[in-house]
PDB file of N, CA and C in Angstrom:
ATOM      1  N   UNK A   1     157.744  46.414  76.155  1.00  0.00           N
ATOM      2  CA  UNK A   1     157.247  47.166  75.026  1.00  0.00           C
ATOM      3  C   UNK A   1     155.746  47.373  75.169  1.00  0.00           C
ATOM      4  N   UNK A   2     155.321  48.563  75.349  1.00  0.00           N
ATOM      5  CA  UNK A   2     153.813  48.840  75.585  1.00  0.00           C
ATOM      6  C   UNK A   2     153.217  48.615  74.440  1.00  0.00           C
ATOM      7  N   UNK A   3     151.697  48.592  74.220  1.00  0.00           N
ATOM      8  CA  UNK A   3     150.653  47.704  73.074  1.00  0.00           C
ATOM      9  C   UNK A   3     150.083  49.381  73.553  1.00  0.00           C
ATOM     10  N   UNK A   4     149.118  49.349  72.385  1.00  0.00           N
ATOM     11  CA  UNK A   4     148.089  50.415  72.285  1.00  0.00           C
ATOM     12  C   UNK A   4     147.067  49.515  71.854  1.00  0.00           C
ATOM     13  N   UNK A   5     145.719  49.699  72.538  1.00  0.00           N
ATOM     14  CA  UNK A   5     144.562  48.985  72.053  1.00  0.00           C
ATOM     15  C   UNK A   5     143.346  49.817  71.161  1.00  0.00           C
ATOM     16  N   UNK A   6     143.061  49.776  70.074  1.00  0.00           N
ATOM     17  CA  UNK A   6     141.703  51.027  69.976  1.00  0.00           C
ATOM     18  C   UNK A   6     140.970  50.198  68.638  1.00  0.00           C
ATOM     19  N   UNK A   7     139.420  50.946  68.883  1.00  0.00           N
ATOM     20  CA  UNK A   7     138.552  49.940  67.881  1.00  0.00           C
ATOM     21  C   UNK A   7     139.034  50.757  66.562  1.00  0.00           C
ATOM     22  N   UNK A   8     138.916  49.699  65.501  1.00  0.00           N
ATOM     23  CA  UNK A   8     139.264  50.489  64.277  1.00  0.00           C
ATOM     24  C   UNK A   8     138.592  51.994  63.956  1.00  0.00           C
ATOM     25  N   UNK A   9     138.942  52.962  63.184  1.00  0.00           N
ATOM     26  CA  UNK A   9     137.578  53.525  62.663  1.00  0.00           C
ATOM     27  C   UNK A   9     137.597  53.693  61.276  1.00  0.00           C
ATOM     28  N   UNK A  10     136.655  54.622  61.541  1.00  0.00           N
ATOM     29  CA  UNK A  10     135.722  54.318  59.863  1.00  0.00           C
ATOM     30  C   UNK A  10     137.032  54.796  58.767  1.00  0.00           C
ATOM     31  N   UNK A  11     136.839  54.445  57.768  1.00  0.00           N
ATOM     32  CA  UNK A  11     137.453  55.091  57.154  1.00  0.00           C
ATOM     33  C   UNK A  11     136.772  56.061  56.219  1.00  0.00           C
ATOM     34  N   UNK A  12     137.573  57.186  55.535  1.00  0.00           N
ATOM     35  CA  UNK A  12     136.646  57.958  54.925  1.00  0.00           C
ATOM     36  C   UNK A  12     135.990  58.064  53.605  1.00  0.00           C
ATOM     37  N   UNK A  13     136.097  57.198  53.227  1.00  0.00           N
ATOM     38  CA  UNK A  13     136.247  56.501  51.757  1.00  0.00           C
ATOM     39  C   UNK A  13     134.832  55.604  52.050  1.00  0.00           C
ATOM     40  N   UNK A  14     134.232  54.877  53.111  1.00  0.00           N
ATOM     41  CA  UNK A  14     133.401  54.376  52.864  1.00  0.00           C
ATOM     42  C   UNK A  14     132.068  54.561  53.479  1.00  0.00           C
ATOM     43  N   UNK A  15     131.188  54.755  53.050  1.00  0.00           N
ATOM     44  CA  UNK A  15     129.796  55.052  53.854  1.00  0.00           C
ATOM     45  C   UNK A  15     129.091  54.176  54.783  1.00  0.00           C
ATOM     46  N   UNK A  16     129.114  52.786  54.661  1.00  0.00           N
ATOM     47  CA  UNK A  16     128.994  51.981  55.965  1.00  0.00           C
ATOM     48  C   UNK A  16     130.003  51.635  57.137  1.00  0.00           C
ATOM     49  N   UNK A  17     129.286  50.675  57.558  1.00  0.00           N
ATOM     50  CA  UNK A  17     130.106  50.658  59.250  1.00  0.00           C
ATOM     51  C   UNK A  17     131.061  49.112  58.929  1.00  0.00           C
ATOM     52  N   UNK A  18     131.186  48.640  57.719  1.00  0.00           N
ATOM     53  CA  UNK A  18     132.274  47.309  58.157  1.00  0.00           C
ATOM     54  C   UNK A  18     133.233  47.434  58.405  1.00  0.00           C
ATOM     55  N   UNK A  19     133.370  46.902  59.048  1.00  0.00           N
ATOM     56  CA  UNK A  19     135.095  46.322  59.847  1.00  0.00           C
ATOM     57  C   UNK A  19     135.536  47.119  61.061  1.00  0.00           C
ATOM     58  N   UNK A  20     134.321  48.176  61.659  1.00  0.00           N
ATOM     59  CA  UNK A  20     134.481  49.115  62.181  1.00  0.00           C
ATOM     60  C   UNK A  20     134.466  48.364  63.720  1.00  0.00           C
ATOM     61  N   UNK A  21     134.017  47.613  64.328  1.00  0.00           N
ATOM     62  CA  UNK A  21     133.523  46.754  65.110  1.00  0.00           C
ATOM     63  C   UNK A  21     135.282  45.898  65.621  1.00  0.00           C
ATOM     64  N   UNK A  22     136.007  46.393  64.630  1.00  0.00           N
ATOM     65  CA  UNK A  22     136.950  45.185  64.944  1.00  0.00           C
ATOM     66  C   UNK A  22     137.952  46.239  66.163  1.00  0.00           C
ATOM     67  N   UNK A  23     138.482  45.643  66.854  1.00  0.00           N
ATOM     68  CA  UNK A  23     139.568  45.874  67.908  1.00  0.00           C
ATOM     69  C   UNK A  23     141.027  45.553  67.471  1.00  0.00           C
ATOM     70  N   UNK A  24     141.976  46.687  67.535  1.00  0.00           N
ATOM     71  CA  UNK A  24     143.065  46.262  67.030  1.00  0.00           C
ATOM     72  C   UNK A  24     144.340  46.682  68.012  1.00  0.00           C
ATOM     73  N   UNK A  25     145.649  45.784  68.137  1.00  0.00           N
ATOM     74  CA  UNK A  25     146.231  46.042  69.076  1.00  0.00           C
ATOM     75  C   UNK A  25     147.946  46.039  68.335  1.00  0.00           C
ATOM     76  N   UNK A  26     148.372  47.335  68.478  1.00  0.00           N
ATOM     77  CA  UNK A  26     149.959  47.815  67.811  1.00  0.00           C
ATOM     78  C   UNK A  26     150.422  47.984  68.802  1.00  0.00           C
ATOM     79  N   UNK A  27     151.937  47.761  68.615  1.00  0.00           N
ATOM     80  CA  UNK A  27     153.007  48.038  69.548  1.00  0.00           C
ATOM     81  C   UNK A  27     153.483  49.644  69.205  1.00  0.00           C
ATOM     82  N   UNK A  28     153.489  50.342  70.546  1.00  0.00           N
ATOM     83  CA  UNK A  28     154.243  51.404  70.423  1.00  0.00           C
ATOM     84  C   UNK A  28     155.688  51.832  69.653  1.00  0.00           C
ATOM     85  N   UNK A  29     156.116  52.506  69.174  1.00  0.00           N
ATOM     86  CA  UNK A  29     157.431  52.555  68.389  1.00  0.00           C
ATOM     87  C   UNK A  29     158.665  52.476  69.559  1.00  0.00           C
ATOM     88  N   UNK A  30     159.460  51.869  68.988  1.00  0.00           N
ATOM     89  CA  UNK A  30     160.770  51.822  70.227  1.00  0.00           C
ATOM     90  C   UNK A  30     161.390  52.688  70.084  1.00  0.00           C
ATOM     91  N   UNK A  31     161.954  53.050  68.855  1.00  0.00           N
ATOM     92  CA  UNK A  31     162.974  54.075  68.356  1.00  0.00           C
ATOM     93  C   UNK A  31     162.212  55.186  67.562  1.00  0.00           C
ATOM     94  N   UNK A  32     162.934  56.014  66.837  1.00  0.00           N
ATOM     95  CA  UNK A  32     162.148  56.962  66.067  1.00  0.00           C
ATOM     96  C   UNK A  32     163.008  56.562  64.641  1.00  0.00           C
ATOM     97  N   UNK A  33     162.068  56.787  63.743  1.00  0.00           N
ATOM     98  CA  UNK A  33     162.249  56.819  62.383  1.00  0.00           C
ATOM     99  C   UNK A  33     163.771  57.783  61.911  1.00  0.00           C
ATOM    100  N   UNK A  34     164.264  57.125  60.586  1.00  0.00           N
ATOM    101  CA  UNK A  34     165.148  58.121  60.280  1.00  0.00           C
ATOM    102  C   UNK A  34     165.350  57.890  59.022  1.00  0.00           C
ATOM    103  N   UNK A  35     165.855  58.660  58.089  1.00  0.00           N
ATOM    104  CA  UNK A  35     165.796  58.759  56.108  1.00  0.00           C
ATOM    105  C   UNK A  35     166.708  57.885  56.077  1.00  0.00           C
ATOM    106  N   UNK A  36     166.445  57.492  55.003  1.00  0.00           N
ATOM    107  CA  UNK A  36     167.606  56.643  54.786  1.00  0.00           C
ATOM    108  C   UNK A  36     168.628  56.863  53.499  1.00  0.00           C
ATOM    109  N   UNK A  37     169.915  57.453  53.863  1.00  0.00           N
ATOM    110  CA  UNK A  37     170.396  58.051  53.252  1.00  0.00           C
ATOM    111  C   UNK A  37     170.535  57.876  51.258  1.00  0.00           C
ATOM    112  N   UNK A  38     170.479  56.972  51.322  1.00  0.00           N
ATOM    113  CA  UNK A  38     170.105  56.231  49.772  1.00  0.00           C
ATOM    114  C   UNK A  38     168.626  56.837  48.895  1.00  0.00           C
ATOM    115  N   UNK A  39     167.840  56.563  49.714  1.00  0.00           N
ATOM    116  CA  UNK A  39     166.117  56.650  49.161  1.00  0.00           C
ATOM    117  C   UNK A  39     165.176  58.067  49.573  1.00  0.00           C
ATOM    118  N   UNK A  40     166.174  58.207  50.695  1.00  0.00           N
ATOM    119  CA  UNK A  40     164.838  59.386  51.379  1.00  0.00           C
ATOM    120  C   UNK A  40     164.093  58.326  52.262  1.00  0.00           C
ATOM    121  N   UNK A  41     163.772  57.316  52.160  1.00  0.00           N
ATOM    122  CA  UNK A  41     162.277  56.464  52.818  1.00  0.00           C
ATOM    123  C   UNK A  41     162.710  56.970  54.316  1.00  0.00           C
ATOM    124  N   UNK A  42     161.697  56.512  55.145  1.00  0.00           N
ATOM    125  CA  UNK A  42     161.472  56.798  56.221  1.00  0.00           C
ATOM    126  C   UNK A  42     161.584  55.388  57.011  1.00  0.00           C
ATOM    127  N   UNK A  43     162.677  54.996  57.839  1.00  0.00           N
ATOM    128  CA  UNK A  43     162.237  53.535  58.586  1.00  0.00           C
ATOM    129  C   UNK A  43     163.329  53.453  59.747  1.00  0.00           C
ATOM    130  N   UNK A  44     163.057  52.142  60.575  1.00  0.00           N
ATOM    131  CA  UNK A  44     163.444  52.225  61.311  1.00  0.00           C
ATOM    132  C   UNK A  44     163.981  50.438  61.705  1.00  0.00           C
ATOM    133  N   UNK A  45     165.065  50.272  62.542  1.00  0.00           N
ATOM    134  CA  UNK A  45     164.832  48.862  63.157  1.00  0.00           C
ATOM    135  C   UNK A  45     164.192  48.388  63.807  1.00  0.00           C
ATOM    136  N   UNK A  46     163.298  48.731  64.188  1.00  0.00           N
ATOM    137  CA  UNK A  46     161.657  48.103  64.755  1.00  0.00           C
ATOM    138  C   UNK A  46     161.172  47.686  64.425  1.00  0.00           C
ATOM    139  N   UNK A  47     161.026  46.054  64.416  1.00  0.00           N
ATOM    140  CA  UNK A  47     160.029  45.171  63.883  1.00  0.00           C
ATOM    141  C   UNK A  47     159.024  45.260  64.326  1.00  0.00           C
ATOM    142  N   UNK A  48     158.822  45.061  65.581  1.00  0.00           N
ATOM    143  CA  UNK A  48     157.688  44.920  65.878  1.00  0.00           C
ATOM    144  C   UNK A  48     156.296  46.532  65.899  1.00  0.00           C
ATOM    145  N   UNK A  49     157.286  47.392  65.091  1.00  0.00           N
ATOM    146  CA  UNK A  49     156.011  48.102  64.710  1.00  0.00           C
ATOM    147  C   UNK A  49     155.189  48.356  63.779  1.00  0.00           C
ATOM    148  N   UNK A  50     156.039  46.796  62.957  1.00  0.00           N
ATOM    149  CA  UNK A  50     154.967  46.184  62.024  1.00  0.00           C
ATOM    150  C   UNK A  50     153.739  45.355  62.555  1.00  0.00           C
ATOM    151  N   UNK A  51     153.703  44.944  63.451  1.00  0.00           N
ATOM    152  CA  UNK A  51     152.728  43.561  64.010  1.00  0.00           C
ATOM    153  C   UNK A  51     151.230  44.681  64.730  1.00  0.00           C
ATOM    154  N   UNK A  52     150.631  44.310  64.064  1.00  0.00           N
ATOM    155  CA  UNK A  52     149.130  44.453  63.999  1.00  0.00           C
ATOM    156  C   UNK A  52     147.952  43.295  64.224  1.00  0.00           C
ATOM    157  N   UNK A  53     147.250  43.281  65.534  1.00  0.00           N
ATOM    158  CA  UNK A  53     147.238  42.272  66.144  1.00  0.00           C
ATOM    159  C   UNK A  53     145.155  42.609  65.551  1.00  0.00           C
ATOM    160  N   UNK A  54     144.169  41.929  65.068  1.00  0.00           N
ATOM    161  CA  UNK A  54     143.225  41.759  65.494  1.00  0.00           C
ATOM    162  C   UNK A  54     142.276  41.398  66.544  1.00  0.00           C
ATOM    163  N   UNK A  55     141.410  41.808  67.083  1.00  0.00           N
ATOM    164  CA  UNK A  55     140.354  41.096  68.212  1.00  0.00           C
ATOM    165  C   UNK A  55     138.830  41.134  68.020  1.00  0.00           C
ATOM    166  N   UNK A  56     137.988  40.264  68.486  1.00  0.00           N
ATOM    167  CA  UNK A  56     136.856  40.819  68.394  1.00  0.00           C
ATOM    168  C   UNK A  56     135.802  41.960  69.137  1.00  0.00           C
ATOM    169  N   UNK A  57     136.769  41.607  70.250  1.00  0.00           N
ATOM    170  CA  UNK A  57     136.530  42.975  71.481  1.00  0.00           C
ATOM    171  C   UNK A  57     137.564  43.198  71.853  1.00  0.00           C
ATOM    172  N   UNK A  58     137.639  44.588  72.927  1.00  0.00           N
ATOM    173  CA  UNK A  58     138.566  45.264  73.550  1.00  0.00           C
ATOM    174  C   UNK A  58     138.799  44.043  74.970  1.00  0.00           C
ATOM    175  N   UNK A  59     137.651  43.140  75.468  1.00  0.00           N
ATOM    176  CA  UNK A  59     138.224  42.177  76.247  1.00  0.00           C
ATOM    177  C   UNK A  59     139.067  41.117  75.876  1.00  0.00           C
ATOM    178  N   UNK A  60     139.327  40.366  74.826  1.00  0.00           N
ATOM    179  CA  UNK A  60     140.154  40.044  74.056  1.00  0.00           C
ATOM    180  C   UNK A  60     141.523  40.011  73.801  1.00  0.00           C
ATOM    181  N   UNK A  61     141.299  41.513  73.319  1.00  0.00           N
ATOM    182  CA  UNK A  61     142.800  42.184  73.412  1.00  0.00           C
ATOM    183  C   UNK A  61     143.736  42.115  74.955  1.00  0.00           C
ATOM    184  N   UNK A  62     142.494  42.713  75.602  1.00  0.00           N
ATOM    185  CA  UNK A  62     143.551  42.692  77.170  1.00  0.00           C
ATOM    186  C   UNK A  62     143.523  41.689  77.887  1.00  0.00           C
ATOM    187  N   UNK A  63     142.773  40.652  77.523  1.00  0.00           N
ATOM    188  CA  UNK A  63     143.101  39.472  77.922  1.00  0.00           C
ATOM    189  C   UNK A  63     144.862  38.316  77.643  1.00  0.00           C
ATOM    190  N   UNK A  64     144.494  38.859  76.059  1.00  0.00           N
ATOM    191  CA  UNK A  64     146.169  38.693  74.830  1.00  0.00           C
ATOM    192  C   UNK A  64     147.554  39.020  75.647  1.00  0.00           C
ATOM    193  N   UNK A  65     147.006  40.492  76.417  1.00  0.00           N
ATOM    194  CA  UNK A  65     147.742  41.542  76.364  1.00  0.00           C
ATOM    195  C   UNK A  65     148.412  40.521  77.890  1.00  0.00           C
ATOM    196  N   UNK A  66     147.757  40.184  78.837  1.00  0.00           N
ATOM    197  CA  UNK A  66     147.817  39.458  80.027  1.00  0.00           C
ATOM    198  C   UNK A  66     148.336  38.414  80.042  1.00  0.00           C
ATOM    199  N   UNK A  67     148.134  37.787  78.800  1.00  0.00           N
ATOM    200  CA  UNK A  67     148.757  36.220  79.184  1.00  0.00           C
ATOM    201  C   UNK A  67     150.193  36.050  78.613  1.00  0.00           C
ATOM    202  N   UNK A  68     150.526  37.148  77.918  1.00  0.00           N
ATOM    203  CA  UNK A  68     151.695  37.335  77.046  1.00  0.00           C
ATOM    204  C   UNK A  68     152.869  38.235  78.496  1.00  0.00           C
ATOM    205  N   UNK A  69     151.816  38.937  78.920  1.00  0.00           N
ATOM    206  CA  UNK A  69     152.899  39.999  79.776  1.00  0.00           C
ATOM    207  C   UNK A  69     153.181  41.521  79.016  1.00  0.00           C
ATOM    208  N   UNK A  70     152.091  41.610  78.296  1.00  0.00           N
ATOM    209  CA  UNK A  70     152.368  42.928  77.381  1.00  0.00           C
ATOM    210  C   UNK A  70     151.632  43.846  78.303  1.00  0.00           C
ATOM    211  N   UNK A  71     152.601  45.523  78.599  1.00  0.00           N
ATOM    212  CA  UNK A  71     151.625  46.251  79.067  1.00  0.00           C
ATOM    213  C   UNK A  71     150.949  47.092  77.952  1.00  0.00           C
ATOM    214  N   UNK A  72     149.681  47.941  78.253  1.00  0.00           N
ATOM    215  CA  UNK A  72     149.008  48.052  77.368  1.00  0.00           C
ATOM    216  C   UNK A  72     148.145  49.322  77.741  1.00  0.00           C
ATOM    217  N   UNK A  73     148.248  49.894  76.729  1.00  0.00           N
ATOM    218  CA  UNK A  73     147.038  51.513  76.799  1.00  0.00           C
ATOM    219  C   UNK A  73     145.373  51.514  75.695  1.00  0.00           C
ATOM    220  N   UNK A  74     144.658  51.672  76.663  1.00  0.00           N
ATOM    221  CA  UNK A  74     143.244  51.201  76.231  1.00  0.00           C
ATOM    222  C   UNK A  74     143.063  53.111  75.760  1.00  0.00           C
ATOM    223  N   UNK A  75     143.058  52.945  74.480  1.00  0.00           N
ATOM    224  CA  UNK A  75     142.417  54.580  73.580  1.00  0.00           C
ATOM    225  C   UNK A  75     140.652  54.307  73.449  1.00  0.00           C
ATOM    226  N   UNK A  76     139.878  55.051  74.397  1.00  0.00           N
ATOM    227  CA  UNK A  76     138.555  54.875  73.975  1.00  0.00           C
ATOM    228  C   UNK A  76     137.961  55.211  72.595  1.00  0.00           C
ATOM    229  N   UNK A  77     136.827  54.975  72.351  1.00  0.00           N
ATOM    230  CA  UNK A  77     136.918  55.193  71.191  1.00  0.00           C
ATOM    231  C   UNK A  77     135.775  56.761  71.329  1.00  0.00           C
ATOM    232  N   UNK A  78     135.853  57.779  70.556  1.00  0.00           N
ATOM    233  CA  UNK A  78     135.417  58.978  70.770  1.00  0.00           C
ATOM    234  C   UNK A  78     133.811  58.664  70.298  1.00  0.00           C
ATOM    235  N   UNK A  79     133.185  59.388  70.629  1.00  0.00           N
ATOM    236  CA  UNK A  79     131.395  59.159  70.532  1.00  0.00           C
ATOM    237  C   UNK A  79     130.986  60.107  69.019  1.00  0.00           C
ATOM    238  N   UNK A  80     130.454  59.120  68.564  1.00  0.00           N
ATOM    239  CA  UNK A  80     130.104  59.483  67.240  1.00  0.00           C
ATOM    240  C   UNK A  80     128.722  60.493  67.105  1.00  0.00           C
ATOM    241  N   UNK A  81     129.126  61.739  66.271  1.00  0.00           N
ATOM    242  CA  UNK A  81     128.291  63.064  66.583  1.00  0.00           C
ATOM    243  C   UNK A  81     127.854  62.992  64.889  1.00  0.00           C
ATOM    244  N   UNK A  82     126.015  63.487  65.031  1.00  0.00           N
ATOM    245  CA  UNK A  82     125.750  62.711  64.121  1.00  0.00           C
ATOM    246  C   UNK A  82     125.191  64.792  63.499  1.00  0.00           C
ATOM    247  N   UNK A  83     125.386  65.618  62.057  1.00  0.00           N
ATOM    248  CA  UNK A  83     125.055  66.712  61.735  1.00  0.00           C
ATOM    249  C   UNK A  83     123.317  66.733  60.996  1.00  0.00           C
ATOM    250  N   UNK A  84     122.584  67.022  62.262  1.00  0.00           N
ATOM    251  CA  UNK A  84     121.317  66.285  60.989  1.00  0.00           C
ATOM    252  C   UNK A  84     121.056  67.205  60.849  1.00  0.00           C
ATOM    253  N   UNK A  85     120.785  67.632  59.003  1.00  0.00           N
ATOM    254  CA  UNK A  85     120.568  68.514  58.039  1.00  0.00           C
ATOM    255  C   UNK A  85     119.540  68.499  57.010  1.00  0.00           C
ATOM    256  N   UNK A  86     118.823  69.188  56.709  1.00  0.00           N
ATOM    257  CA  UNK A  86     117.744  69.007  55.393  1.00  0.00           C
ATOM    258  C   UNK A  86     118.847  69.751  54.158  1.00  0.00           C
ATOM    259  N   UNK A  87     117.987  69.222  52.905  1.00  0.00           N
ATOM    260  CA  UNK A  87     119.007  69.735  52.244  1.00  0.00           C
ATOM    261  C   UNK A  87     118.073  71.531  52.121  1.00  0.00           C
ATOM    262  N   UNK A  88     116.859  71.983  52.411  1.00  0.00           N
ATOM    263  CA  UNK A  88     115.917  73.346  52.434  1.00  0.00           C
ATOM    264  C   UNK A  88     117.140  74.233  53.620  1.00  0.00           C
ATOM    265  N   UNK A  89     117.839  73.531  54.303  1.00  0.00           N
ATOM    266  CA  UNK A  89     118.426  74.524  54.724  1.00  0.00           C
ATOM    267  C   UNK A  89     119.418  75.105  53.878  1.00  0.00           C
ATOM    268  N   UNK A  90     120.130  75.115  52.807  1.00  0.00           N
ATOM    269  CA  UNK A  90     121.325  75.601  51.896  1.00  0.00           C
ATOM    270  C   UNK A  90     120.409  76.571  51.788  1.00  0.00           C
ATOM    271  N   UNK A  91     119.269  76.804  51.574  1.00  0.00           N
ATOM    272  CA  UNK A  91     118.714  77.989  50.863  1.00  0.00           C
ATOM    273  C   UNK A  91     117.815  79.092  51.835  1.00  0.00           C
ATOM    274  N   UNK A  92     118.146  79.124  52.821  1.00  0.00           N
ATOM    275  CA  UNK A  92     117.764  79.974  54.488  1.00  0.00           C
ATOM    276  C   UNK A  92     118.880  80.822  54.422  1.00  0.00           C
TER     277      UNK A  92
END
C-alpha cells in the first residue's frame, strides 16, 4: 500500500503560518468510494485511509516509511508566490 508524504498547507481561514511546518503522511486509497444505498454517504472498506500519520520533517516520514516497508511518494511542496500591492494602486 503506497504512503503519500507532503508538508501540510496553509489553510485559508488563517493568516499565519502554524502548523504549516508539520509533515504529514496518508495512505493512498485502495478501492474507490461508493453511496451507500441507505444514506447517500460516500465510503468505502478502507481503513487505512483513515490513518494520518504526523512528522516533524519530510526525513522522518521516510525514514517511518523504511523501517515499516511502506513505499512512498514525496509531493514537494509548491513555492510560495508572494502579490505585493499598495492599496494607491485600486485607484490607477
Amino acid at each position: 500500500m503506497p504512503a503519500r508524504i507532503y508538508q501540510m498547507p496553509k489553510n485559508a481561514m488563517q493568516s499565519g503560518k502554524a502548523r504549516t511546518a508539520t509533515w504529514l503522511l496518508e495512505f493512498e486509497p485502495a478501492e474507490a468510494k461508493k453511496p451507500d444505498p441507505m444514506t447517500g454517504w460516500a465510503g468505502s472498506g478502507d481503513t487505512q485511509e483513515q490513518v494520518k500519520l504526523s512528522f516533524e520533517s519530510a526525513d522522518d516520514a521516510r525514514a517511518y516509511c523504511d523501517r515499516n516497508g511502506i513505499t512512498y511518494n514525496v509531493v514537494k511542496t509548491p513555492p510560495k508566490t508572494l502579490k505585493i500591492q499598495a492599496y494607491a494602486d485600486n485607484f490607477r
